[in-house]
C-alpha atoms as a PDB file:
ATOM      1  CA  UNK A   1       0.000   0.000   0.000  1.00  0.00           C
ATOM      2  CA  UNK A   2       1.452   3.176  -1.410  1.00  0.00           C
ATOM      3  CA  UNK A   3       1.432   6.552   1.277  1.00  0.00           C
ATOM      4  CA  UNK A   4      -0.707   8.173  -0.633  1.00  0.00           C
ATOM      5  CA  UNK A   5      -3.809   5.363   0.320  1.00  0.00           C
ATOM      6  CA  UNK A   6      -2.402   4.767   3.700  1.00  0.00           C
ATOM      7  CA  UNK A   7      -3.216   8.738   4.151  1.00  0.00           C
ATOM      8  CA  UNK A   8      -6.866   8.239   2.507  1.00  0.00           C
ATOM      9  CA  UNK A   9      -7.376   4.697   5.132  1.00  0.00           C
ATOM     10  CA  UNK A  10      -6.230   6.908   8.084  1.00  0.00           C
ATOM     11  CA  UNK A  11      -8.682   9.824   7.054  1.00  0.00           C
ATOM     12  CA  UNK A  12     -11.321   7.369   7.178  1.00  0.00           C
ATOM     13  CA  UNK A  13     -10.425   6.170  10.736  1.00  0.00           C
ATOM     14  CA  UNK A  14     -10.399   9.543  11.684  1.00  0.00           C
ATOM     15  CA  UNK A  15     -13.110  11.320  10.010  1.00  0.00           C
ATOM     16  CA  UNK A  16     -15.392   8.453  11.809  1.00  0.00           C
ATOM     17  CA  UNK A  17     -13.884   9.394  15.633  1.00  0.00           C
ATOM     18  CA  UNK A  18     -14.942  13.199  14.586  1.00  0.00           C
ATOM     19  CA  UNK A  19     -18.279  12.039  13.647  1.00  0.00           C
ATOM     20  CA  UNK A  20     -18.696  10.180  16.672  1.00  0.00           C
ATOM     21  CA  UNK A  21     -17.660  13.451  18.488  1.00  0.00           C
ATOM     22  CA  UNK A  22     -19.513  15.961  16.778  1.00  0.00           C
ATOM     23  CA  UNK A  23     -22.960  13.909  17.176  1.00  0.00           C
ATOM     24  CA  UNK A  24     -22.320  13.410  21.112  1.00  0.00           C
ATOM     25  CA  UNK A  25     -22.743  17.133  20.742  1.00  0.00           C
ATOM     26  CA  UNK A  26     -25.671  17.659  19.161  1.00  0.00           C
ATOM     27  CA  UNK A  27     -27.068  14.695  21.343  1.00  0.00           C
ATOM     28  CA  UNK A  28     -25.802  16.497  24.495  1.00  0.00           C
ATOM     29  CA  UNK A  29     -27.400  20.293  23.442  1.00  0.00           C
ATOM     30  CA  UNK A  30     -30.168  19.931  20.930  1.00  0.00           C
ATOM     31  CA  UNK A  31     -28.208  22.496  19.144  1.00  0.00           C
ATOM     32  CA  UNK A  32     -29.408  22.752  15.235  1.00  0.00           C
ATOM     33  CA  UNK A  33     -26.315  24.630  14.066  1.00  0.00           C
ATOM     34  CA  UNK A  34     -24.007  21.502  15.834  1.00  0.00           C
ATOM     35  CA  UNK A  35     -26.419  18.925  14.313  1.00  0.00           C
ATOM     36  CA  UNK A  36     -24.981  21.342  11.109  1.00  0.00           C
ATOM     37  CA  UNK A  37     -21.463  20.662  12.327  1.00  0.00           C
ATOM     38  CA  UNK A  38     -22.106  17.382  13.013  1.00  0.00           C
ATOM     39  CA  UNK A  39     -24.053  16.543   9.436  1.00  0.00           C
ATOM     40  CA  UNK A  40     -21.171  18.250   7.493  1.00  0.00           C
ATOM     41  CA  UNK A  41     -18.310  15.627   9.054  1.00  0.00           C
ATOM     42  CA  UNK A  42     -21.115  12.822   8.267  1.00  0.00           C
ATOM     43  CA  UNK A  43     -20.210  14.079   4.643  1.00  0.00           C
ATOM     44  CA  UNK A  44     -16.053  13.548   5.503  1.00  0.00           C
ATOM     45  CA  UNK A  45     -16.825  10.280   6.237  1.00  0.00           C
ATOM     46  CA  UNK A  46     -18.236   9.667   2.936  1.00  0.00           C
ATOM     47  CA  UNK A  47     -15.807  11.991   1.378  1.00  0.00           C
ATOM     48  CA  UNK A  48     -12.944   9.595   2.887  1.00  0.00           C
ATOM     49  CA  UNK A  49     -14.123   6.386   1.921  1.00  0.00           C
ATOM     50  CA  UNK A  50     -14.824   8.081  -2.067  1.00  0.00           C
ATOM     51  CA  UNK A  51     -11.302   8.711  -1.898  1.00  0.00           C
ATOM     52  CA  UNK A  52      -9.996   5.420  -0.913  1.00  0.00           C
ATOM     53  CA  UNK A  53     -12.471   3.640  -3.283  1.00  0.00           C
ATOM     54  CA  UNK A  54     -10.551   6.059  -6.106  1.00  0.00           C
ATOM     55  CA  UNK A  55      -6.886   5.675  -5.367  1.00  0.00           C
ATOM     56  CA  UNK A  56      -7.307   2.275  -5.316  1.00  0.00           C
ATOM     57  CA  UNK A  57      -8.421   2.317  -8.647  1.00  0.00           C
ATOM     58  CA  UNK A  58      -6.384   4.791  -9.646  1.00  0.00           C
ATOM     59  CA  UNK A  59      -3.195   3.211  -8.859  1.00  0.00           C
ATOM     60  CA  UNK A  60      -3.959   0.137 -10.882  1.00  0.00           C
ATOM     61  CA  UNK A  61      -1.667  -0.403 -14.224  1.00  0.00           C
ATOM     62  CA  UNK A  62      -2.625   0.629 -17.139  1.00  0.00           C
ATOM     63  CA  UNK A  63      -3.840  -2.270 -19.944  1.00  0.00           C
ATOM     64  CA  UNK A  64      -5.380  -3.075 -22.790  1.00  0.00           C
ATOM     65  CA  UNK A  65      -8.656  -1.224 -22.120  1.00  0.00           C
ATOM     66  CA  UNK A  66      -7.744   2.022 -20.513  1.00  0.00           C
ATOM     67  CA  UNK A  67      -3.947   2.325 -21.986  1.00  0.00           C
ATOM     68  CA  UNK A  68      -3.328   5.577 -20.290  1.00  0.00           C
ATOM     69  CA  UNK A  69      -4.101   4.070 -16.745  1.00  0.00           C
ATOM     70  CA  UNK A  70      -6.841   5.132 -14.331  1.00  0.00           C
ATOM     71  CA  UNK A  71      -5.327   8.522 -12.681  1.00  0.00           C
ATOM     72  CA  UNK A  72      -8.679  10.264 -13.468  1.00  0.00           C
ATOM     73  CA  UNK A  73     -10.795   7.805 -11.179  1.00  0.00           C
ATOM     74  CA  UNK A  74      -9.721  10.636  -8.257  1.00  0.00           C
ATOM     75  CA  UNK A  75     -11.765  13.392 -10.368  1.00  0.00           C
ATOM     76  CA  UNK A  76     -14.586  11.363 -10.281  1.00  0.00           C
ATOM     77  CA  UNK A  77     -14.296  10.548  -6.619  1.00  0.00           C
ATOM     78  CA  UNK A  78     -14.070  14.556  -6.558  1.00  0.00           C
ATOM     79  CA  UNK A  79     -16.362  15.120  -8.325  1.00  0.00           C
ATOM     80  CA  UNK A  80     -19.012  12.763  -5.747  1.00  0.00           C
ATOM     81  CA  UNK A  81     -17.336  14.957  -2.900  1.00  0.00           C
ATOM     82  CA  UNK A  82     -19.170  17.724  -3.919  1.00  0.00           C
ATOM     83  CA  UNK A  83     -22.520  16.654  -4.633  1.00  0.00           C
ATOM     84  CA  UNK A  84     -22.692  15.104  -1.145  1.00  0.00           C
ATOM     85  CA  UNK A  85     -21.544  18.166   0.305  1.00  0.00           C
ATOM     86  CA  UNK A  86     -24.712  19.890  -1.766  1.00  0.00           C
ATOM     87  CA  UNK A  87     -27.358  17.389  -0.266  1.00  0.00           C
ATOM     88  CA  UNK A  88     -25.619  17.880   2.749  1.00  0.00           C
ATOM     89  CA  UNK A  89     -26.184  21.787   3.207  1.00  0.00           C
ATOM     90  CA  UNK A  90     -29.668  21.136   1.659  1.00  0.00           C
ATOM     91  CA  UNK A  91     -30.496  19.084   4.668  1.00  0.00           C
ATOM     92  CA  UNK A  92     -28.927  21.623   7.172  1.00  0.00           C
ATOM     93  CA  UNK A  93     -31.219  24.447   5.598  1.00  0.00           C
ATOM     94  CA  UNK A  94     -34.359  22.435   6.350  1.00  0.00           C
ATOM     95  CA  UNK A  95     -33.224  21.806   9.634  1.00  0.00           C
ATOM     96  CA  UNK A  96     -32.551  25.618  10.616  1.00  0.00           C
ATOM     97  CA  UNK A  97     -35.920  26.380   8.424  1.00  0.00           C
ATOM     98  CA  UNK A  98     -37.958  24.487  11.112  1.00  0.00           C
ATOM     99  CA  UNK A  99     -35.859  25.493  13.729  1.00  0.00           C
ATOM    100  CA  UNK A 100     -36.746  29.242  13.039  1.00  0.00           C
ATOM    101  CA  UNK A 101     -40.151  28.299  13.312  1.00  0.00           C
ATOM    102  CA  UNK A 102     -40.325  27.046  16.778  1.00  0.00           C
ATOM    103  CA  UNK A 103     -36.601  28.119  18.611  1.00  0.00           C
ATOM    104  CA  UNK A 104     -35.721  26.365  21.748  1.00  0.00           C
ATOM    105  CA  UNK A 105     -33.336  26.508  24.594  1.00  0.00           C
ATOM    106  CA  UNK A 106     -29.780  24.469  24.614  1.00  0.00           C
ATOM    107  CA  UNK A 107     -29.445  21.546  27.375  1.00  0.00           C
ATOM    108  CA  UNK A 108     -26.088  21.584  28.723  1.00  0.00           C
ATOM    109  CA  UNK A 109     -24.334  24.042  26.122  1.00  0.00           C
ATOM    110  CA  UNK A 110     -21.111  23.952  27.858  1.00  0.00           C
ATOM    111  CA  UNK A 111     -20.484  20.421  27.699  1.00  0.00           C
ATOM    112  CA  UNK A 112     -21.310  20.152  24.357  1.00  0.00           C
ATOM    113  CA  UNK A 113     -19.151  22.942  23.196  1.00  0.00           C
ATOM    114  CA  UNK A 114     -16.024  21.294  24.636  1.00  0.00           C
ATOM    115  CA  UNK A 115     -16.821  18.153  22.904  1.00  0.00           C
ATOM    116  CA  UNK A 116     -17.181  19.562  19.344  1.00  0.00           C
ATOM    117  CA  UNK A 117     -13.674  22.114  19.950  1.00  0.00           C
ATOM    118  CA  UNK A 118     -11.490  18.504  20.551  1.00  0.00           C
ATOM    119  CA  UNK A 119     -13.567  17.611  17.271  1.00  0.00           C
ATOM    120  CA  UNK A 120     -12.814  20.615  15.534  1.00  0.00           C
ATOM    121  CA  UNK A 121      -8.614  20.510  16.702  1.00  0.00           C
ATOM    122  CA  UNK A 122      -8.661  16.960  15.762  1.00  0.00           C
ATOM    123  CA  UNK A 123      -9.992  18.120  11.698  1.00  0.00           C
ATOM    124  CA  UNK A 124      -7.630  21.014  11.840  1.00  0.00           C
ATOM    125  CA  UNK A 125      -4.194  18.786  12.411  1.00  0.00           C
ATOM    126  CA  UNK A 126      -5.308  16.391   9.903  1.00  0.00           C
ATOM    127  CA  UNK A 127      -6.891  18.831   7.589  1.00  0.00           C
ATOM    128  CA  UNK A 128      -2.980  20.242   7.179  1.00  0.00           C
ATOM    129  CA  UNK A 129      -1.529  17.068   6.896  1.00  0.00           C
ATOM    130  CA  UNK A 130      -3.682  16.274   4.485  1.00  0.00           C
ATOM    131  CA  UNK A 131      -3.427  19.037   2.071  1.00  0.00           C
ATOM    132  CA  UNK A 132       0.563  19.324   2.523  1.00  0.00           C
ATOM    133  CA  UNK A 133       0.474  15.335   1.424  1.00  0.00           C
ATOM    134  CA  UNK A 134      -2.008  15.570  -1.285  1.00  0.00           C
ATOM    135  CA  UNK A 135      -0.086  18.662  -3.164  1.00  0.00           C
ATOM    136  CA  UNK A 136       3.697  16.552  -2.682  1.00  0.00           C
ATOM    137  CA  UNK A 137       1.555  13.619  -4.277  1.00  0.00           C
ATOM    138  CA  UNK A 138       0.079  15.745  -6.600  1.00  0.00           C
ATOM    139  CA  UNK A 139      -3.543  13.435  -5.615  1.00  0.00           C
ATOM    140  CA  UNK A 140      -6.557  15.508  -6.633  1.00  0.00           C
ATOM    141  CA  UNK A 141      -8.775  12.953  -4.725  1.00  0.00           C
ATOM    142  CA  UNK A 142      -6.459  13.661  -0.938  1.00  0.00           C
ATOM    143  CA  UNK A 143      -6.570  17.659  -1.606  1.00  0.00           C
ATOM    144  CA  UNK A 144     -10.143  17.447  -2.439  1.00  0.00           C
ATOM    145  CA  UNK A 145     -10.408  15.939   0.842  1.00  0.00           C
ATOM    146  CA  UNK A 146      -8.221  18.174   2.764  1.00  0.00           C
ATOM    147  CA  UNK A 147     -10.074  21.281   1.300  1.00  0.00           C
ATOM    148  CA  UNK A 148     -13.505  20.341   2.192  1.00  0.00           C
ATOM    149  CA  UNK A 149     -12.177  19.552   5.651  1.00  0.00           C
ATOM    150  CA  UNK A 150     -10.585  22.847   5.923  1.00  0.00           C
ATOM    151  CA  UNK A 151     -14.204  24.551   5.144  1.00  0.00           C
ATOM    152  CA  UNK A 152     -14.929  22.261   8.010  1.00  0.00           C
ATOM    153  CA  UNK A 153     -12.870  23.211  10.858  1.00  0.00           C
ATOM    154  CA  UNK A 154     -13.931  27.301   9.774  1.00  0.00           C
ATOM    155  CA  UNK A 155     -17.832  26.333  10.144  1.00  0.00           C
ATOM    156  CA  UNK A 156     -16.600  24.234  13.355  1.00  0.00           C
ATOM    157  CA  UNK A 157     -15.141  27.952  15.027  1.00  0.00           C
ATOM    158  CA  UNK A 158     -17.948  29.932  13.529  1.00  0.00           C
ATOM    159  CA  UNK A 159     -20.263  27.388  15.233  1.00  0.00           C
ATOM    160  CA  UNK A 160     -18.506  27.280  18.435  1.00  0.00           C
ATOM    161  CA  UNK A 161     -18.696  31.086  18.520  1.00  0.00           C
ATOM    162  CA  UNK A 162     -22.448  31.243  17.662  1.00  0.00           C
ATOM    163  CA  UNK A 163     -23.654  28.600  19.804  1.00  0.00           C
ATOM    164  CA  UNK A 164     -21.747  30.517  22.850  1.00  0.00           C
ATOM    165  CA  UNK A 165     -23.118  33.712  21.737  1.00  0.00           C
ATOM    166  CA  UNK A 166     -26.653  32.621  21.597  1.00  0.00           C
ATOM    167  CA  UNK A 167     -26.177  31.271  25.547  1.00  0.00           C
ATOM    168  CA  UNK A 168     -24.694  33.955  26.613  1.00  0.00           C
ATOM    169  CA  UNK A 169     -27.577  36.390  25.290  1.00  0.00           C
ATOM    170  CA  UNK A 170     -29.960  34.110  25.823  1.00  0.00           C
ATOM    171  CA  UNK A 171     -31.203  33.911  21.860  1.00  0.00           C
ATOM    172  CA  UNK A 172     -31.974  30.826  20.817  1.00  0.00           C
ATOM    173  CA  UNK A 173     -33.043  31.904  17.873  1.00  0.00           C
ATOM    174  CA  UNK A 174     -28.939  32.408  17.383  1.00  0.00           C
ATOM    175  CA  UNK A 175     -28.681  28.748  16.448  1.00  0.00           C
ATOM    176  CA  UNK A 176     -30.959  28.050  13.447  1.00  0.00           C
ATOM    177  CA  UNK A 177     -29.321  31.251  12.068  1.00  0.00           C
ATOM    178  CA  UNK A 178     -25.754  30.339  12.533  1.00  0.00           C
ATOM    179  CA  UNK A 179     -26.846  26.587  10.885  1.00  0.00           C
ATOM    180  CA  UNK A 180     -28.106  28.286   7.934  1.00  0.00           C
ATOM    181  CA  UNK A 181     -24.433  30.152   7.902  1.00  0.00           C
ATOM    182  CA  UNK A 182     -23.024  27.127   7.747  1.00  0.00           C
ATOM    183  CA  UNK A 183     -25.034  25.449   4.758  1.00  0.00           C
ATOM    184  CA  UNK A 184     -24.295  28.800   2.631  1.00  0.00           C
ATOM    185  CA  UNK A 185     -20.708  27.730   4.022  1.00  0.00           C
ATOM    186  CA  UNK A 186     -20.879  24.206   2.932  1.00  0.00           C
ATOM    187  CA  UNK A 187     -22.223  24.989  -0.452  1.00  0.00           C
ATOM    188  CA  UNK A 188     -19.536  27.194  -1.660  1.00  0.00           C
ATOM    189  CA  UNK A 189     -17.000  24.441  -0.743  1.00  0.00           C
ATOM    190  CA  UNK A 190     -18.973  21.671  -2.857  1.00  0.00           C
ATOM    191  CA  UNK A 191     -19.285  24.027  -5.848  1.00  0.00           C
ATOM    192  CA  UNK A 192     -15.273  24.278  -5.493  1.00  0.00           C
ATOM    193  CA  UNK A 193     -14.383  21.043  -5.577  1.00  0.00           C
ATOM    194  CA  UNK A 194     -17.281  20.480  -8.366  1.00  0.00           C
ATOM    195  CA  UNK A 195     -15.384  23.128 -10.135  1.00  0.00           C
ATOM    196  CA  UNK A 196     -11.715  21.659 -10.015  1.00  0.00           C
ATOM    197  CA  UNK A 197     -12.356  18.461 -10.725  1.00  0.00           C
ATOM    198  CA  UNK A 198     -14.298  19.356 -13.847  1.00  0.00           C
ATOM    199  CA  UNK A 199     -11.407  21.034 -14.873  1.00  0.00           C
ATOM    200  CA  UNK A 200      -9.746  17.695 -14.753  1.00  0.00           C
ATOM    201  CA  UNK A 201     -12.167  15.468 -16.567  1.00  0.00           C
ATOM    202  CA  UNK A 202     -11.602  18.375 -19.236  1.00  0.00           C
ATOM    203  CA  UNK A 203      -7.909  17.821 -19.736  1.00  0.00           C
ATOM    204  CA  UNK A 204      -6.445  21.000 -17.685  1.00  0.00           C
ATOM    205  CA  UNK A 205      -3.147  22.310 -18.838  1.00  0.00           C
ATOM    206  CA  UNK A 206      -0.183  21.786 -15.839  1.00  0.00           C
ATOM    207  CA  UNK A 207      -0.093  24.536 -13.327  1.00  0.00           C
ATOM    208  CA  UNK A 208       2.301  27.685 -15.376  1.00  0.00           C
ATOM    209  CA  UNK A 209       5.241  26.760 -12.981  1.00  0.00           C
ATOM    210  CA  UNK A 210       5.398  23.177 -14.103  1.00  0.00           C
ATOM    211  CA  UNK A 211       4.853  24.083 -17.666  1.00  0.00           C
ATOM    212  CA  UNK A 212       8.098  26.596 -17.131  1.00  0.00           C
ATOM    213  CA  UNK A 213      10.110  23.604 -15.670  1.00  0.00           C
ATOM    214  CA  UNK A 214       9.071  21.180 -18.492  1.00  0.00           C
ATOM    215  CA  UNK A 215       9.644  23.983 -21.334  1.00  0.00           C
ATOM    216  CA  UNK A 216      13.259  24.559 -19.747  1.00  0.00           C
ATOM    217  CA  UNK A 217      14.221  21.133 -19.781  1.00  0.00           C
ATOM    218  CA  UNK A 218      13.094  20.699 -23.362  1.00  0.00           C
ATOM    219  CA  UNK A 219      15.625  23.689 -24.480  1.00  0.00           C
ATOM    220  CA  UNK A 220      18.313  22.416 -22.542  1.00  0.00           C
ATOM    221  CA  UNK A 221      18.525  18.703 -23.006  1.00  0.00           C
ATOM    222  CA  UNK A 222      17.315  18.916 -26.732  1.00  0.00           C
ATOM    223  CA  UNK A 223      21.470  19.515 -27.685  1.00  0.00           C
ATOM    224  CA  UNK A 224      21.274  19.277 -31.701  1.00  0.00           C
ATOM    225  CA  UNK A 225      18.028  19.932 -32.498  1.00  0.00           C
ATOM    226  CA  UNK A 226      16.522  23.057 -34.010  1.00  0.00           C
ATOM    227  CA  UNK A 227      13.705  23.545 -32.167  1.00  0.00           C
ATOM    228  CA  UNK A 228      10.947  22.746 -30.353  1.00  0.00           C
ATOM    229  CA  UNK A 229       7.231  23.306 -31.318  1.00  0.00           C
ATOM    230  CA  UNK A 230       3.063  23.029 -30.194  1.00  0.00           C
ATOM    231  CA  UNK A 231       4.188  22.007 -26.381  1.00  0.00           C
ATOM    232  CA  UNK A 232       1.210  20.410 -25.137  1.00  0.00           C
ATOM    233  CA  UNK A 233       0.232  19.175 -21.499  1.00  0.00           C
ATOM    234  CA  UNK A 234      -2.483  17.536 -19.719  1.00  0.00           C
ATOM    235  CA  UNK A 235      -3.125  16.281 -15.806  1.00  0.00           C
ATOM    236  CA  UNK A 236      -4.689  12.929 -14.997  1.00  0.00           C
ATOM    237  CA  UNK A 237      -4.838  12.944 -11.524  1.00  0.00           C
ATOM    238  CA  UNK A 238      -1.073  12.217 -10.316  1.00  0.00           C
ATOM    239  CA  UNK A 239       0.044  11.935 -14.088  1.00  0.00           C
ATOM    240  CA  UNK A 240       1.077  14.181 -16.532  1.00  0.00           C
ATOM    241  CA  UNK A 241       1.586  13.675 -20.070  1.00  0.00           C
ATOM    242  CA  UNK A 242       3.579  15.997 -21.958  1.00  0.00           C
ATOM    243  CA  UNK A 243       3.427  15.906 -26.120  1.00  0.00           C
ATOM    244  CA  UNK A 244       5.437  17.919 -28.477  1.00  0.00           C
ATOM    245  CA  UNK A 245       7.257  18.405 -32.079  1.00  0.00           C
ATOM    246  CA  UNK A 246      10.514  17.904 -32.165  1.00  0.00           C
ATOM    247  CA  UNK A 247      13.181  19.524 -35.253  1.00  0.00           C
ATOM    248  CA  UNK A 248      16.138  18.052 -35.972  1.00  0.00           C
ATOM    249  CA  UNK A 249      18.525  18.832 -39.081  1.00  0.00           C
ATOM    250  CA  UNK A 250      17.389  16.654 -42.365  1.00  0.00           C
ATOM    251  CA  UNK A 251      19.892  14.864 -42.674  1.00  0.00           C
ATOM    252  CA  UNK A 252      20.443  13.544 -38.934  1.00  0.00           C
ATOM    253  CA  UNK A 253      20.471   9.612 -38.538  1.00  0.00           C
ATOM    254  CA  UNK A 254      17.352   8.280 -36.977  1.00  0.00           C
ATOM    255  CA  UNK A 255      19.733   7.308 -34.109  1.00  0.00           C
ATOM    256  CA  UNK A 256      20.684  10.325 -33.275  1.00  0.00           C
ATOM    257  CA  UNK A 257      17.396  11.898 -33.354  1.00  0.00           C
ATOM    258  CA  UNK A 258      16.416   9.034 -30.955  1.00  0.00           C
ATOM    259  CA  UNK A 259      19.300   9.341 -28.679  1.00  0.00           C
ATOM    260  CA  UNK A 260      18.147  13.478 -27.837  1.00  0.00           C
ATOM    261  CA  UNK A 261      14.593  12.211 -27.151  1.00  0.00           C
ATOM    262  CA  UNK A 262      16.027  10.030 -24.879  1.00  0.00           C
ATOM    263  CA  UNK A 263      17.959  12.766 -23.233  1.00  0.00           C
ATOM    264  CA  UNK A 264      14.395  14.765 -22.717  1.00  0.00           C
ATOM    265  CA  UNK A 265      12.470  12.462 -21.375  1.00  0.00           C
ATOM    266  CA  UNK A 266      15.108  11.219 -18.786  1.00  0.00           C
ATOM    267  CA  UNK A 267      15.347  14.991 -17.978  1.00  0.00           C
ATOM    268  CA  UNK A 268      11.283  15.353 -17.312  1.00  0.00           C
ATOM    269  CA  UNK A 269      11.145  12.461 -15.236  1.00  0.00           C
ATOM    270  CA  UNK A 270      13.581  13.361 -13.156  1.00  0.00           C
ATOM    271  CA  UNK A 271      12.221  17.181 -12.726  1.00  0.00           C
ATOM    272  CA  UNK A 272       8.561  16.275 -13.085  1.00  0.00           C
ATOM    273  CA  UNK A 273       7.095  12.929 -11.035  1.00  0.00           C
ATOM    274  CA  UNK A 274       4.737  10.439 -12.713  1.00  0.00           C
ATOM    275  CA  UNK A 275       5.112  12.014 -16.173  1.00  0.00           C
ATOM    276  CA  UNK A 276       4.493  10.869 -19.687  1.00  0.00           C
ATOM    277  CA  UNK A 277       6.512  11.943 -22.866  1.00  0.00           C
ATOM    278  CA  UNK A 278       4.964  11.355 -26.704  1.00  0.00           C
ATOM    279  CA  UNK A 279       7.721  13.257 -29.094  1.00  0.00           C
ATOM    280  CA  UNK A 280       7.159  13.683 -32.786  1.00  0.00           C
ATOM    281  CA  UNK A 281      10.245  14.220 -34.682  1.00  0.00           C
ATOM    282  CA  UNK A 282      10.247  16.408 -38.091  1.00  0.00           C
ATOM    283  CA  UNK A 283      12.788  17.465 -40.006  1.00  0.00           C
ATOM    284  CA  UNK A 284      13.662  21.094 -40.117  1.00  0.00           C
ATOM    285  CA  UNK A 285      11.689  22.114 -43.498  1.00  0.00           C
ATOM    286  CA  UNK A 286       8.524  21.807 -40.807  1.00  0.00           C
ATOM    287  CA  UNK A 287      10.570  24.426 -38.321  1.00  0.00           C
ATOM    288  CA  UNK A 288       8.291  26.742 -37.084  1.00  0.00           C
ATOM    289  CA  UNK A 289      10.559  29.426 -35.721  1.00  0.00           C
ATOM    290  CA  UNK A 290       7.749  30.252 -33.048  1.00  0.00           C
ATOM    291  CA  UNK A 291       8.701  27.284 -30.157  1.00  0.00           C
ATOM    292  CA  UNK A 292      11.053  26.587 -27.371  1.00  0.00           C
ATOM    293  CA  UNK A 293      14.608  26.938 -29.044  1.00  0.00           C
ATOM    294  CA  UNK A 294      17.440  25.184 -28.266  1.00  0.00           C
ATOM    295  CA  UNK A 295      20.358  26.248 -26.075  1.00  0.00           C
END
């Protein structure tokens, strides 16, 4: 098992213990905007397992029917993130809806608060380790996960904060109110990670700093060619795959021509992780003086 699913198995494990915290909470105070907090890490839970479920298809080999792998599994998994999130904050707003119509007092606030804030430091140290881990393993299925659990621990303080404010004034009606916060909250993070991992499925270009590394590498390793043309990337999850022209003199031997492509792709793999390298070679009546020259 690879670190990148042993991070995804532990999220699980811990997503479940926050759960269990969260709704001993809400079961402890009545309160509607910590049955919010509480509903929201119900959607971690499934947000963990969807990731899991995709790396592990993600990281099988690639074969005869999907040559190219099965990277983009983790969009998908994404992708089913943020539609739970969506039913999720649906269900929250009908909560606080009927909440609003007949607000009651909180049984034992204090107790309950202290619960959810262990919950809430628990999500924060794992929502950092997951996002630092997902961008080194360049997973969108981990960061998706990290990012929704970040919107998480900010609902969990805004909720904390509410719920105290509305026993300390003695407003109950404080806690439908804050609830409905949260699903506004909650739907602005599903609509992100919608909106990224769409931009996956659609074959996104590498981030501009990548695309700088891989151009650089191309001009400097591609020693006897002319020049380099129509650079062309694409993400697939962890993978990148990297396609270009290159121009070498007419009347170079095929073996020589092979021997620079060689030298480029060694150089990309070891600058850029999990990357894939299609070159076309033309000779230099198709130069288009417009690409990546040679140094």
């Amino acid at each position: 098992m690879d670190k990148t699913l042993r991070i995804a198995c532990a999220s699980v494990a811990i997503s479940l213990i926050v759960l269990g915290l969260k709704f001993l909470a809400w079961r402890m105070t009545g309160s509607i905007a910590l049955y919010s907090d509480a509903l929201e890490s119900l959607v971690n839970v499934a947000t963990s397992v969807a990731a899991v479920i995709a790396l592990r298809v993600a990281s099988k080999p690639a074969d005869a029917a999907h040559p190219y792998g099965y990277a983009k599994a983790e969009y998908f998994s994404a992708v089913i993130v943020g539609a739970l999130i969506i039913v999720a904050a649906l269900s929250i707003f009908r909560e606080a809806y009927l909440a609003l119509l007949a607000p009651k007092a909180l049984d034992a606030p204090l107790n309950g608060l202290v619960v959810n804030g262990v919950a809430g430091v628990l999500n924060a140290i794992w929502c950092w380790v997951l996002i630092r881990e997902g961008n080194r393993a360049r997973s969108p299925a981990i960061i998706a996960d990290g990012k929704h659990l970040f919107t998480d621990v900010v609902s969990s303080a805004g909720v904390l904060l509410g719920v105290a404010l509305a026993i300390l004034t003695g407003l109950p009606l404080l806690d439908p109110l804050l609830a409905a916060l949260v699903a506004l909250n909650i739907l602005w993070s599903g609509w992100t990670v919608i909106k990224e991992s769409v931009g996956g499925l659609m074959d996104s270009a590498v981030p501009e700093d990548t695309l700088a590394k891989i151009r650089g590498q191309i001009a400097a390793e591609a020693v006897g060619a002319i020049e380099a043309h129509d650079v062309r990337t694409r993400c697939a999850g962890r993978v990148i795959f990297v396609d270009f022209h290159l121009v070498v003199p007419g009347d170079m031997p095929v073996s020589e021509a092979h021997a620079i492509c060689d030298r480029i792709e060694d150089a990309l793999r070891r600058e850029v992780e999990e990357i894939f390298v299609n070159i076309h070679v033309e000779p230099e009546a198709k130069a288009k003086h417009a690409g990546i020259p040679v140094l």
